[in-house]
PDB file of N, CA and C in Angstrom:
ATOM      1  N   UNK A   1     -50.104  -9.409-177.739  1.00  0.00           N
ATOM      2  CA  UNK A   1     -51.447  -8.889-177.676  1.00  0.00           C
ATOM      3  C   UNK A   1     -51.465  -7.637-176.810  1.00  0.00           C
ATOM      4  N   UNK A   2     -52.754  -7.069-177.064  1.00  0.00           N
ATOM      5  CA  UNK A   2     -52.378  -5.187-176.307  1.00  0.00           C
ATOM      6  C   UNK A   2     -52.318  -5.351-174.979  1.00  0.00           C
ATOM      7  N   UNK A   3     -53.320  -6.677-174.415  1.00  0.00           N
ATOM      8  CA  UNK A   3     -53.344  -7.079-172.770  1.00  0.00           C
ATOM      9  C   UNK A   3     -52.517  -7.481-172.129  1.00  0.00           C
ATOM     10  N   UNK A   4     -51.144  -7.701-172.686  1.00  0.00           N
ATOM     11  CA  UNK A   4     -50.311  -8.709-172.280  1.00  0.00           C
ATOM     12  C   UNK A   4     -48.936  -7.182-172.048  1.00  0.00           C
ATOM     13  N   UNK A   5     -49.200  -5.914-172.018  1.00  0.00           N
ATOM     14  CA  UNK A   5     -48.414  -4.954-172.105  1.00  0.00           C
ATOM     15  C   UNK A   5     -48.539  -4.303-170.887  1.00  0.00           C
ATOM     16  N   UNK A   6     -47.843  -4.134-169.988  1.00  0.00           N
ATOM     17  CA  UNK A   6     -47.288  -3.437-168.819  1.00  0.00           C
ATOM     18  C   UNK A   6     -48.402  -2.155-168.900  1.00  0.00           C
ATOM     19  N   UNK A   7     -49.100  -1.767-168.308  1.00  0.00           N
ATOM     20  CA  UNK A   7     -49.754  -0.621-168.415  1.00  0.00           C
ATOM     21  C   UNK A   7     -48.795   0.841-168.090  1.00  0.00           C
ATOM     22  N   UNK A   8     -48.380   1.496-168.600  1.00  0.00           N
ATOM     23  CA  UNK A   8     -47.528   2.914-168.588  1.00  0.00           C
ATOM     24  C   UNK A   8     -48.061   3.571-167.939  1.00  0.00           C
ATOM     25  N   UNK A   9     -47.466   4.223-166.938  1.00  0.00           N
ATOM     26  CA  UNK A   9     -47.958   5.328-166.063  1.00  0.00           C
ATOM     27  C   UNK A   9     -48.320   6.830-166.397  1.00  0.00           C
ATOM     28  N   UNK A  10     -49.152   7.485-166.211  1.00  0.00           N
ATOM     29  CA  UNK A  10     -49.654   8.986-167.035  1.00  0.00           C
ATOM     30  C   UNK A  10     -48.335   9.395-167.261  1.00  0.00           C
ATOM     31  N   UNK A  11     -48.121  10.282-168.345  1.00  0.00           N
ATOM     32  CA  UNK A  11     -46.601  11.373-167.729  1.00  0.00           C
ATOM     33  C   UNK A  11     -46.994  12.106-167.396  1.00  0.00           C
ATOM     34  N   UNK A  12     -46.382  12.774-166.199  1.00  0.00           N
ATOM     35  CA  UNK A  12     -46.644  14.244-165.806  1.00  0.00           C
ATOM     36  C   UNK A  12     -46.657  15.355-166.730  1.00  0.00           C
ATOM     37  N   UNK A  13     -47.721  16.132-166.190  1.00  0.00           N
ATOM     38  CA  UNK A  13     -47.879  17.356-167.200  1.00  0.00           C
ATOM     39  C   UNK A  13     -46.650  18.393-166.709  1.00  0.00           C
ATOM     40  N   UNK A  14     -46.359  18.971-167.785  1.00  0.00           N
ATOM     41  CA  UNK A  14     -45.614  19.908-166.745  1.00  0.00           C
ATOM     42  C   UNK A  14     -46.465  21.276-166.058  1.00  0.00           C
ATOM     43  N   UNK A  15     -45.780  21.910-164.896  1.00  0.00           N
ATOM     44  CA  UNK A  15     -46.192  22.531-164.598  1.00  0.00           C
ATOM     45  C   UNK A  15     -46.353  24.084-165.448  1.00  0.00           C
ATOM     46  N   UNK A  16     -47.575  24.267-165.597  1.00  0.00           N
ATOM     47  CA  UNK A  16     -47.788  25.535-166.648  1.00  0.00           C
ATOM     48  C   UNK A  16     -47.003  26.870-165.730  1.00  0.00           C
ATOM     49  N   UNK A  17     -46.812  27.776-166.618  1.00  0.00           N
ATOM     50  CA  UNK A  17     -46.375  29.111-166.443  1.00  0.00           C
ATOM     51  C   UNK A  17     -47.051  29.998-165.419  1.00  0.00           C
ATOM     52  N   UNK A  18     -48.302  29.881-165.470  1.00  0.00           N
ATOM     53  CA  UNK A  18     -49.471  30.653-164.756  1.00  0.00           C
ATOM     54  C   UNK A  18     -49.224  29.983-163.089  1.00  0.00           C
ATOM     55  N   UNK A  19     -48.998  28.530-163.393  1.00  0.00           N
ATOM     56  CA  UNK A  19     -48.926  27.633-161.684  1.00  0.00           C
ATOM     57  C   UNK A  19     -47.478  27.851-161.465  1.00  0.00           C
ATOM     58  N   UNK A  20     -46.910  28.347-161.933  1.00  0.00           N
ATOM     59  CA  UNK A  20     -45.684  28.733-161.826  1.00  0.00           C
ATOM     60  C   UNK A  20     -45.021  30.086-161.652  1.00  0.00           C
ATOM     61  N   UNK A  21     -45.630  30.659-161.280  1.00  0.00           N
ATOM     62  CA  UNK A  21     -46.272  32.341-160.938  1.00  0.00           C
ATOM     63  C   UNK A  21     -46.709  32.219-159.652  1.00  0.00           C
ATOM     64  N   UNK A  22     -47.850  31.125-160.019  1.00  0.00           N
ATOM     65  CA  UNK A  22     -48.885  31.688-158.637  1.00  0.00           C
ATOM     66  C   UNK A  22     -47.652  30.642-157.790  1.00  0.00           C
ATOM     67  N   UNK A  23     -47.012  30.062-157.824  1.00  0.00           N
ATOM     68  CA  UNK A  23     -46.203  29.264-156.652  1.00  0.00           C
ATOM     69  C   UNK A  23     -44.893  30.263-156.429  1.00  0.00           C
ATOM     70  N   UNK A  24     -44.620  30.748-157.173  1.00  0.00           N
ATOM     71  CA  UNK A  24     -43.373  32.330-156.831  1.00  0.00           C
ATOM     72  C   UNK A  24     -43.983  32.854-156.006  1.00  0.00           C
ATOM     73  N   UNK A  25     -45.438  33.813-156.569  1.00  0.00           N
ATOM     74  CA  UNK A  25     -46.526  34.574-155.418  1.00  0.00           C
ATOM     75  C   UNK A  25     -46.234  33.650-154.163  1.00  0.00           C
ATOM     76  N   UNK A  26     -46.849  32.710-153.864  1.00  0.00           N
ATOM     77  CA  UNK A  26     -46.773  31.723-152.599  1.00  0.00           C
ATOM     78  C   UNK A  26     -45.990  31.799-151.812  1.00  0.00           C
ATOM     79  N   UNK A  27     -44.813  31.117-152.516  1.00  0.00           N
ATOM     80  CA  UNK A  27     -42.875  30.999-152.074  1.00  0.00           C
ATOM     81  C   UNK A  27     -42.214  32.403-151.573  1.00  0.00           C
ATOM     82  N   UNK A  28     -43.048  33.712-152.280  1.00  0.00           N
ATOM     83  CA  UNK A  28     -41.949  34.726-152.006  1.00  0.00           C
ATOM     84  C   UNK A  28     -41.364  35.387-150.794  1.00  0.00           C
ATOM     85  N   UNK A  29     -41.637  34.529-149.900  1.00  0.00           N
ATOM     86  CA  UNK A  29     -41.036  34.816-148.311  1.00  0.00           C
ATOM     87  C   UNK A  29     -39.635  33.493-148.541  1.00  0.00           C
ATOM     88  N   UNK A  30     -40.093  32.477-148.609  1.00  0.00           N
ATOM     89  CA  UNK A  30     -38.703  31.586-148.493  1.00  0.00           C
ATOM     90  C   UNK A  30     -37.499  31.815-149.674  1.00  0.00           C
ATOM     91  N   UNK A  31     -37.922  32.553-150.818  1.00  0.00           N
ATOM     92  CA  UNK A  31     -37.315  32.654-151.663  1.00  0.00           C
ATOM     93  C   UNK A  31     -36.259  34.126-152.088  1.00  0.00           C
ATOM     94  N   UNK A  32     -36.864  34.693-151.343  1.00  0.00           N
ATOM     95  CA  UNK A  32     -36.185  36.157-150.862  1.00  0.00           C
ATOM     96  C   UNK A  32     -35.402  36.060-149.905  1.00  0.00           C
ATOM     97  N   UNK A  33     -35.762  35.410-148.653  1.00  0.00           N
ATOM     98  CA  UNK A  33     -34.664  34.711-147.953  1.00  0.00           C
ATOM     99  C   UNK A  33     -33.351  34.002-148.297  1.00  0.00           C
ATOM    100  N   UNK A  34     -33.639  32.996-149.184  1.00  0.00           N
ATOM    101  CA  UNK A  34     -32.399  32.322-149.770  1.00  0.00           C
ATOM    102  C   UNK A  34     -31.756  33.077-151.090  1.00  0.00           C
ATOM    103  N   UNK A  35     -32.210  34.624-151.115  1.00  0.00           N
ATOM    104  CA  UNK A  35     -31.666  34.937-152.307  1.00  0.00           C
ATOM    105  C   UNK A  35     -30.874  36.259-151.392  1.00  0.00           C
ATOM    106  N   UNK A  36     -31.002  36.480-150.568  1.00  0.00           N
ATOM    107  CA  UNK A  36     -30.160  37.495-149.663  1.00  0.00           C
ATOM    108  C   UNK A  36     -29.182  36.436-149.027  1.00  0.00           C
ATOM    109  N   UNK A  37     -29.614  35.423-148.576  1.00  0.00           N
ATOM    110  CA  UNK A  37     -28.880  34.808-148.253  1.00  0.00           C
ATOM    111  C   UNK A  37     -27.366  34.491-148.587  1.00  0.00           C
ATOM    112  N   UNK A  38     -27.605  33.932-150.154  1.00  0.00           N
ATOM    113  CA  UNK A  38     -26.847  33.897-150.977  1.00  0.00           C
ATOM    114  C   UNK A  38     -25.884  34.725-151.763  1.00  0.00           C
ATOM    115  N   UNK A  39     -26.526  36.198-151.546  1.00  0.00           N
ATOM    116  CA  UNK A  39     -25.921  37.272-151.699  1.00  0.00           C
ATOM    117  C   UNK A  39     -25.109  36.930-150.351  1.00  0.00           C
ATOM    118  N   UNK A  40     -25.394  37.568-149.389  1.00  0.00           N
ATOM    119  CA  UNK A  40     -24.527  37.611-147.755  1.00  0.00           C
ATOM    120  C   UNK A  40     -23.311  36.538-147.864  1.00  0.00           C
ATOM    121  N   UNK A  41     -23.404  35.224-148.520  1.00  0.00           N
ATOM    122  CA  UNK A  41     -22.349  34.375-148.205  1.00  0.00           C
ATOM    123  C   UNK A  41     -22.322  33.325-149.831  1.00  0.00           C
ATOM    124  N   UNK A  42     -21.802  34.005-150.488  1.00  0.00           N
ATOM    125  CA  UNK A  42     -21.244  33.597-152.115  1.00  0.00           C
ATOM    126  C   UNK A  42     -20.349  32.594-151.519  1.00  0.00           C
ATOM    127  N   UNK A  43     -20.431  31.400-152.387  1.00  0.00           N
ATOM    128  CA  UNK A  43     -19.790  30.462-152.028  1.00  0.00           C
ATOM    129  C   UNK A  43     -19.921  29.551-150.947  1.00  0.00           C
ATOM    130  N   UNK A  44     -20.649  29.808-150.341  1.00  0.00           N
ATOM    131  CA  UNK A  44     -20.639  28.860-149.083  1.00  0.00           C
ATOM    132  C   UNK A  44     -22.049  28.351-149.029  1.00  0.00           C
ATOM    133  N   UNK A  45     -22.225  26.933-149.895  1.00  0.00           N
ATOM    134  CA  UNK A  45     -23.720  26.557-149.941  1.00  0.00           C
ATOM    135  C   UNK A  45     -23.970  26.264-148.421  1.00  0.00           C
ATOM    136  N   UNK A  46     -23.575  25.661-148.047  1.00  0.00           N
ATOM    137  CA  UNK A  46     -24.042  25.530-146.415  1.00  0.00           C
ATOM    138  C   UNK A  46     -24.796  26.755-145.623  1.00  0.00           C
ATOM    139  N   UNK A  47     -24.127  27.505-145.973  1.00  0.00           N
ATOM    140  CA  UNK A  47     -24.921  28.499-145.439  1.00  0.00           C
ATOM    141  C   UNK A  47     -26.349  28.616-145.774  1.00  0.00           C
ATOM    142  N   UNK A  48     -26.913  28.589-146.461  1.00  0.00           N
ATOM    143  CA  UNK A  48     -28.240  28.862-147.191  1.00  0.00           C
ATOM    144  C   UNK A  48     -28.974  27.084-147.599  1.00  0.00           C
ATOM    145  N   UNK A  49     -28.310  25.883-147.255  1.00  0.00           N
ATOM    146  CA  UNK A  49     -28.942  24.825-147.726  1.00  0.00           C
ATOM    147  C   UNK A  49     -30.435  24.804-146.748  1.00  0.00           C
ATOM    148  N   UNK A  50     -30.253  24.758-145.837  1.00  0.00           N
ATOM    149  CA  UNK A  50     -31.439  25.073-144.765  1.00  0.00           C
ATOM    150  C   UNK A  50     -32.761  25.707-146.003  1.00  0.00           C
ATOM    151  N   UNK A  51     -32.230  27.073-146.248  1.00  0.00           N
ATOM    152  CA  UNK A  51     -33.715  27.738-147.320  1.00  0.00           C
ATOM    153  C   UNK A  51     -33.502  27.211-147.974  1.00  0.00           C
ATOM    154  N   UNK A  52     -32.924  26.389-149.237  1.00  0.00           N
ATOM    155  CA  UNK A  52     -33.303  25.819-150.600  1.00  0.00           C
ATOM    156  C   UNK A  52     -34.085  24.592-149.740  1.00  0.00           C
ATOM    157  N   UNK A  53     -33.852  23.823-149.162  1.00  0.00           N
ATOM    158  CA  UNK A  53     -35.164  22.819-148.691  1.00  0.00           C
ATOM    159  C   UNK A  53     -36.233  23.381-148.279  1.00  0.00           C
ATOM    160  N   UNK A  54     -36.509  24.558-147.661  1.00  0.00           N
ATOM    161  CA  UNK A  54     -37.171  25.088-147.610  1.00  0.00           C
ATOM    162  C   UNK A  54     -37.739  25.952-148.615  1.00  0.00           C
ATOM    163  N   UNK A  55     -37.740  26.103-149.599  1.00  0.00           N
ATOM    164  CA  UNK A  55     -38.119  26.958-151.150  1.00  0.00           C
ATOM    165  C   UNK A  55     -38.651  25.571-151.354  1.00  0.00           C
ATOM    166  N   UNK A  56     -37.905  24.555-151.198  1.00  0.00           N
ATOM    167  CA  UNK A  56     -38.215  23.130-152.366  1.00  0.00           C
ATOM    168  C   UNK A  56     -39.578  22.285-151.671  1.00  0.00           C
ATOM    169  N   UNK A  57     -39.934  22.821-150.172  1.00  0.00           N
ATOM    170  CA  UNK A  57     -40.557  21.903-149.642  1.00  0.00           C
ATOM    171  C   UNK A  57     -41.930  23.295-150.164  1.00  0.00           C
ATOM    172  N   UNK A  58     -41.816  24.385-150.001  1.00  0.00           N
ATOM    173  CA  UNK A  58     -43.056  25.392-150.151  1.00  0.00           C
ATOM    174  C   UNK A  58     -43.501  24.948-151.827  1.00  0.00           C
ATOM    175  N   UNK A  59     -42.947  25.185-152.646  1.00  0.00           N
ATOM    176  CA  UNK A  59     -42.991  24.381-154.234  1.00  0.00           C
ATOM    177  C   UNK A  59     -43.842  23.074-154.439  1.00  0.00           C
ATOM    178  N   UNK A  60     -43.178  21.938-153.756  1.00  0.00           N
ATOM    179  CA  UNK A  60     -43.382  20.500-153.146  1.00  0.00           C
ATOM    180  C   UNK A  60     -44.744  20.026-152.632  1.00  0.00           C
ATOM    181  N   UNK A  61     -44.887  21.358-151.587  1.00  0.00           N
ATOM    182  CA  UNK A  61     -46.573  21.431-151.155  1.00  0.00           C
ATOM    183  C   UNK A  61     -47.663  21.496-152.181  1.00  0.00           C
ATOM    184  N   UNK A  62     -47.677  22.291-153.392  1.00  0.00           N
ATOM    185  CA  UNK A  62     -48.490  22.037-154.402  1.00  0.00           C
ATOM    186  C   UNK A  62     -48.494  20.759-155.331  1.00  0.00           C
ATOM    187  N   UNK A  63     -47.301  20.585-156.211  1.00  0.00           N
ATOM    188  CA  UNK A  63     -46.993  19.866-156.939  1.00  0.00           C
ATOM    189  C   UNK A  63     -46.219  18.430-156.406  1.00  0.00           C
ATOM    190  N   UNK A  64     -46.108  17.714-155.603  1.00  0.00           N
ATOM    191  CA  UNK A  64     -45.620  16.983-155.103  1.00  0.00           C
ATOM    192  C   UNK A  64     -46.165  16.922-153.340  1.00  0.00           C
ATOM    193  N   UNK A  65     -47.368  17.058-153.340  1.00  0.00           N
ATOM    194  CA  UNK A  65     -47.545  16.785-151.693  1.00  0.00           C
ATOM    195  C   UNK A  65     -47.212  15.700-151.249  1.00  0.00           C
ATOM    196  N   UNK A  66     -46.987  14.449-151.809  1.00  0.00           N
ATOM    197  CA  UNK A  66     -46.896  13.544-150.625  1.00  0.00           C
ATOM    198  C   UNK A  66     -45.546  13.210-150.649  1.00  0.00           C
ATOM    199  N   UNK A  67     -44.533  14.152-151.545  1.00  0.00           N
ATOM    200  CA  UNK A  67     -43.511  14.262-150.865  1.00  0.00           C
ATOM    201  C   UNK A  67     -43.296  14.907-149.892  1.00  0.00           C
ATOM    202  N   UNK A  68     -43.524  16.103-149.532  1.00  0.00           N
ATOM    203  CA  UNK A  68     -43.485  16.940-149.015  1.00  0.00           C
ATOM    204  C   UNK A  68     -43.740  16.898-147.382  1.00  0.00           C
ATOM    205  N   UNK A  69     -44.680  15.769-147.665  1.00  0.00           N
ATOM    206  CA  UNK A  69     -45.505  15.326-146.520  1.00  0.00           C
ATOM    207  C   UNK A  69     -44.418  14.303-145.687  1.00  0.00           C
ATOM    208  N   UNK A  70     -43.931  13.357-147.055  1.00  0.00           N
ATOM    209  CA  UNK A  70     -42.799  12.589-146.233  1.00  0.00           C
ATOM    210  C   UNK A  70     -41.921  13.509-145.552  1.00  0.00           C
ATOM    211  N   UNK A  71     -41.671  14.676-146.201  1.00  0.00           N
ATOM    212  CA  UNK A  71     -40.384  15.045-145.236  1.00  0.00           C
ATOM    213  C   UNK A  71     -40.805  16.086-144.158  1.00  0.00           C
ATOM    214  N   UNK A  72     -41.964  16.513-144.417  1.00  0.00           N
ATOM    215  CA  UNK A  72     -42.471  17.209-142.850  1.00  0.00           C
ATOM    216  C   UNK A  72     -42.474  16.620-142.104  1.00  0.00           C
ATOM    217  N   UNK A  73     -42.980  15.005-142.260  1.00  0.00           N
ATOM    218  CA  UNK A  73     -42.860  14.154-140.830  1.00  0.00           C
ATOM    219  C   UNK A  73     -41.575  13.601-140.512  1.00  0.00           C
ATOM    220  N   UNK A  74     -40.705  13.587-141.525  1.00  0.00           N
ATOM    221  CA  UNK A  74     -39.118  13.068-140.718  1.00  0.00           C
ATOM    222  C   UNK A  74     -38.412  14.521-139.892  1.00  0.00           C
ATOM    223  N   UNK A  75     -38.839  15.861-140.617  1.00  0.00           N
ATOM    224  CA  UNK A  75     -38.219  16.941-140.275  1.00  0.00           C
ATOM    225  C   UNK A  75     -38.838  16.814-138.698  1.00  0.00           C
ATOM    226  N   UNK A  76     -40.179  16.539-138.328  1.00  0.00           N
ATOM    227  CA  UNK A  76     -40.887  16.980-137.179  1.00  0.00           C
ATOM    228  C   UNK A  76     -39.932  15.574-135.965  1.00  0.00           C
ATOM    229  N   UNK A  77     -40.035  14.759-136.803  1.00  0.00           N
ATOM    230  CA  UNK A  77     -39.404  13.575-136.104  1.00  0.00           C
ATOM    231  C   UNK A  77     -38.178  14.181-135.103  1.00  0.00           C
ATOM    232  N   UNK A  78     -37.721  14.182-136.077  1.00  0.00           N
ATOM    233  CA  UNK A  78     -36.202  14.914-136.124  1.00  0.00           C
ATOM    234  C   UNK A  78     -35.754  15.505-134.879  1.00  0.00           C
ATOM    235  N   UNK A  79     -36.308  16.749-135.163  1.00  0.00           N
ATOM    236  CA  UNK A  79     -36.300  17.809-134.596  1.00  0.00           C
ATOM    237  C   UNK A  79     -36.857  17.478-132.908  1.00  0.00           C
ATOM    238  N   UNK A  80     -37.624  16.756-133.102  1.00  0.00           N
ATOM    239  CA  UNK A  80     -37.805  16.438-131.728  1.00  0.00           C
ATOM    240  C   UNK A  80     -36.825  15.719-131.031  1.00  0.00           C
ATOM    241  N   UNK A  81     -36.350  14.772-131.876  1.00  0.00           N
ATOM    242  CA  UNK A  81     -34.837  14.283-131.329  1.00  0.00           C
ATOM    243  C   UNK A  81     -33.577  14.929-130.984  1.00  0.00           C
ATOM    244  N   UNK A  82     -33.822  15.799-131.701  1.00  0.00           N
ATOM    245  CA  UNK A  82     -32.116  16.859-131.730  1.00  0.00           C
ATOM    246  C   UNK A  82     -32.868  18.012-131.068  1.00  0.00           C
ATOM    247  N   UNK A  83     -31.261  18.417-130.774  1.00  0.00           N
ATOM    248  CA  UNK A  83     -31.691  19.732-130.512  1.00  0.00           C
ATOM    249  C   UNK A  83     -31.916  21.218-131.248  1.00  0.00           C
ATOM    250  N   UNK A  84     -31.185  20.662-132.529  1.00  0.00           N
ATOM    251  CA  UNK A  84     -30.956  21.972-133.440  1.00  0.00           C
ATOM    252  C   UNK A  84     -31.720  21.781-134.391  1.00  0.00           C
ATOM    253  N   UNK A  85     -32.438  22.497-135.096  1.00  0.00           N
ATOM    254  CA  UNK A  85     -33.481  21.930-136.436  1.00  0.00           C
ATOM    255  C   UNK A  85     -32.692  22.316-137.681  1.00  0.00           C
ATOM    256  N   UNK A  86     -31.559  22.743-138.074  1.00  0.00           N
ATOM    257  CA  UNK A  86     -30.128  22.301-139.040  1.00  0.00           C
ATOM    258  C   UNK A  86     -30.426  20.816-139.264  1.00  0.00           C
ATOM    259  N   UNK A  87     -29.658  20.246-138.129  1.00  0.00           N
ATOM    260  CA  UNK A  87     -29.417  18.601-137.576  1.00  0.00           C
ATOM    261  C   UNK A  87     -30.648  18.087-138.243  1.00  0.00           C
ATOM    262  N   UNK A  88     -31.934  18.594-137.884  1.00  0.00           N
ATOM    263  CA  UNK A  88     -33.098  17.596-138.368  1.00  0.00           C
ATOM    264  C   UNK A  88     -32.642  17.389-139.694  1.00  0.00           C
ATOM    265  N   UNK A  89     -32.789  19.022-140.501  1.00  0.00           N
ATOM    266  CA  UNK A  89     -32.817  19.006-142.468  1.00  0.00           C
ATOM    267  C   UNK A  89     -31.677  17.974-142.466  1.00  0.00           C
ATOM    268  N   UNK A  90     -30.552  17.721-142.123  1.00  0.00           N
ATOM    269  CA  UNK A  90     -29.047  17.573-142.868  1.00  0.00           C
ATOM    270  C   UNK A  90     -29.724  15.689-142.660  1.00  0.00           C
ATOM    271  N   UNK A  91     -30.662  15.371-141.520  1.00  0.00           N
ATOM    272  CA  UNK A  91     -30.857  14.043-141.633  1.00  0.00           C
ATOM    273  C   UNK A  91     -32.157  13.618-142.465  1.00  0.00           C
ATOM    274  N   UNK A  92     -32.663  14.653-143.174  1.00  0.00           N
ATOM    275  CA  UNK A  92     -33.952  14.301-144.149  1.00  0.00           C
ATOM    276  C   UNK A  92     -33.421  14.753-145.470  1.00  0.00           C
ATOM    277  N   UNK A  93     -32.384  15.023-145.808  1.00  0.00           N
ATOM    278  CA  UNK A  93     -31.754  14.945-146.680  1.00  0.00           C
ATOM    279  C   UNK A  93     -32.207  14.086-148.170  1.00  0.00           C
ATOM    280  N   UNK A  94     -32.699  12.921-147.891  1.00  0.00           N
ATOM    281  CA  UNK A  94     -33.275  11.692-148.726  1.00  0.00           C
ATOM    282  C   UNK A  94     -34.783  12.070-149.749  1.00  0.00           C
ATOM    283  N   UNK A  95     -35.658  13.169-148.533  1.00  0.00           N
ATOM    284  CA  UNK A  95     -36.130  13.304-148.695  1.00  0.00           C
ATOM    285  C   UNK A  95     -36.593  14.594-149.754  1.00  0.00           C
ATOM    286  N   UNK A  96     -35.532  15.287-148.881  1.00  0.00           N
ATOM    287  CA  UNK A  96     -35.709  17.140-150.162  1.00  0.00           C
ATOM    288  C   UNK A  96     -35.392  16.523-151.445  1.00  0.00           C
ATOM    289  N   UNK A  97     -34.226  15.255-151.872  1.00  0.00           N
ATOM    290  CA  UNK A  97     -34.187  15.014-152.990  1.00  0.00           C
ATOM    291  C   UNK A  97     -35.379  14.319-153.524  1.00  0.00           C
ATOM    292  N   UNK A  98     -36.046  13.803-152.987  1.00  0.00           N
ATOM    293  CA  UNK A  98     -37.182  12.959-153.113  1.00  0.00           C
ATOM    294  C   UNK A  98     -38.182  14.167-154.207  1.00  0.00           C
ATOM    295  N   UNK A  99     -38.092  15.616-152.972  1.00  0.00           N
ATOM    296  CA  UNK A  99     -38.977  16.472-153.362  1.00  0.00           C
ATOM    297  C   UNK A  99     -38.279  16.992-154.641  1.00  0.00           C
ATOM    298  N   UNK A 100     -37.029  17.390-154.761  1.00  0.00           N
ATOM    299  CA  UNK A 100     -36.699  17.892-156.046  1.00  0.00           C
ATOM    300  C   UNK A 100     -36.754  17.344-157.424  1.00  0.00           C
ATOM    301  N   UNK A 101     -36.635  15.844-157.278  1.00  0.00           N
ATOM    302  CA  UNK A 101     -36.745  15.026-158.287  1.00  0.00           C
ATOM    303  C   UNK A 101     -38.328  14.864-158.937  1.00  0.00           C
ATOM    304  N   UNK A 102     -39.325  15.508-158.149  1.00  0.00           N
ATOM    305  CA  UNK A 102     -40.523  15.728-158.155  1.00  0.00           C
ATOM    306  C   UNK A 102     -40.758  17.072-159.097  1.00  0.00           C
ATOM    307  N   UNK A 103     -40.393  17.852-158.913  1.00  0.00           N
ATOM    308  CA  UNK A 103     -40.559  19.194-158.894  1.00  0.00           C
ATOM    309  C   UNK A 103     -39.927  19.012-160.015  1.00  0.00           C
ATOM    310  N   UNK A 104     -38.578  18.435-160.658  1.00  0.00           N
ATOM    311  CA  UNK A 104     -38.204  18.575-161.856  1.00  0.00           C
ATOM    312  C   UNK A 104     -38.639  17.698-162.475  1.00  0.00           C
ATOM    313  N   UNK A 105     -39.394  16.491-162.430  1.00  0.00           N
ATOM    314  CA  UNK A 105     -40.572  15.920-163.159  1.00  0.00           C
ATOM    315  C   UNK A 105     -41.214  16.594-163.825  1.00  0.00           C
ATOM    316  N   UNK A 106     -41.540  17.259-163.431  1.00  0.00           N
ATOM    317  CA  UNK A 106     -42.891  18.626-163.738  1.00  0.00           C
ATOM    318  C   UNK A 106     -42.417  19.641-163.804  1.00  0.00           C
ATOM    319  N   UNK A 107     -40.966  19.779-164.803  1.00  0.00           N
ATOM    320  CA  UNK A 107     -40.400  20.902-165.305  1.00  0.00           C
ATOM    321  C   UNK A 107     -40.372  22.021-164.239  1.00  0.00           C
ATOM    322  N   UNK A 108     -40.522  21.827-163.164  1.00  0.00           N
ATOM    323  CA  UNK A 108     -40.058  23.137-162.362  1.00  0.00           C
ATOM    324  C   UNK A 108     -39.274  23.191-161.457  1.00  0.00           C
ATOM    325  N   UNK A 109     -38.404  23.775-161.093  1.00  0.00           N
ATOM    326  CA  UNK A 109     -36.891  23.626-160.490  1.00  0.00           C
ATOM    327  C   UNK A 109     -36.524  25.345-159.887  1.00  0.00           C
ATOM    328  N   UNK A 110     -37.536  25.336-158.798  1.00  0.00           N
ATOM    329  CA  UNK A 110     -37.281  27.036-157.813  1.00  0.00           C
ATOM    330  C   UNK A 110     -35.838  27.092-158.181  1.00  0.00           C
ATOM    331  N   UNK A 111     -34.734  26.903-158.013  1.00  0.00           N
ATOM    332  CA  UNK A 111     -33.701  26.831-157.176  1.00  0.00           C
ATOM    333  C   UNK A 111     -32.902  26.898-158.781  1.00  0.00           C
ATOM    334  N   UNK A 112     -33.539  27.147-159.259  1.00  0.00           N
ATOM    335  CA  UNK A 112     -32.388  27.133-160.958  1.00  0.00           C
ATOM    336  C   UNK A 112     -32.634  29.469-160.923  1.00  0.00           C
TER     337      UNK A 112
END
């Protein structure tokens, strides 16, 4: 019977072209960063992982806030614990994927 069926969750829309613009407009300070970055040191993701969580968390803020939200508060956690705010990202780690797996839900993926 139709009542007796698991109710399905919406699918995400994807994110349109236009919200996908205006979040470049938004991003284009963290994203210019990690793209000089990346120029400066080819090959060496470490160098630049710091800005792709950071591109992914500015993205994240629209389309995924309460990820985003999770990992502002482990980053803030963090950071208060350590001394280096590297150390915080490399231990919220769980979370940027949290946010990316979000973000490519909804067809959008800064970092491609």
């Amino acid at each position: 019977m139709w009542w007796s069926k698991k109710p399905q969750p919406p699918a995400s829309e994807p994110v349109s072209k236009a919200e996908q613009k205006r979040l470049k407009k938004k991003c284009v300070a963290p994203l210019k960063a990690l793209q000089s970055c990346k120029r400066a040191n080819p090959g060496l993701p470490l160098a630049y992982a710091r800005l792709e969580s950071r591109v992914t968390e500015c993205y994240a803020e629209v389309i995924a806030p309460q990820q985003a939200l999770a990992f502002k508060e482990c980053y803030l956690q963090k950071t208060e614990e350590q001394e280096h705010p590297d150390y915080a990202a490399n231990d919220c780690q769980m979370y940027v994927a949290a946010m990316q797996n979000a973000l490519k839900e909804r067809g959008c993926d800064p970092l491609q």
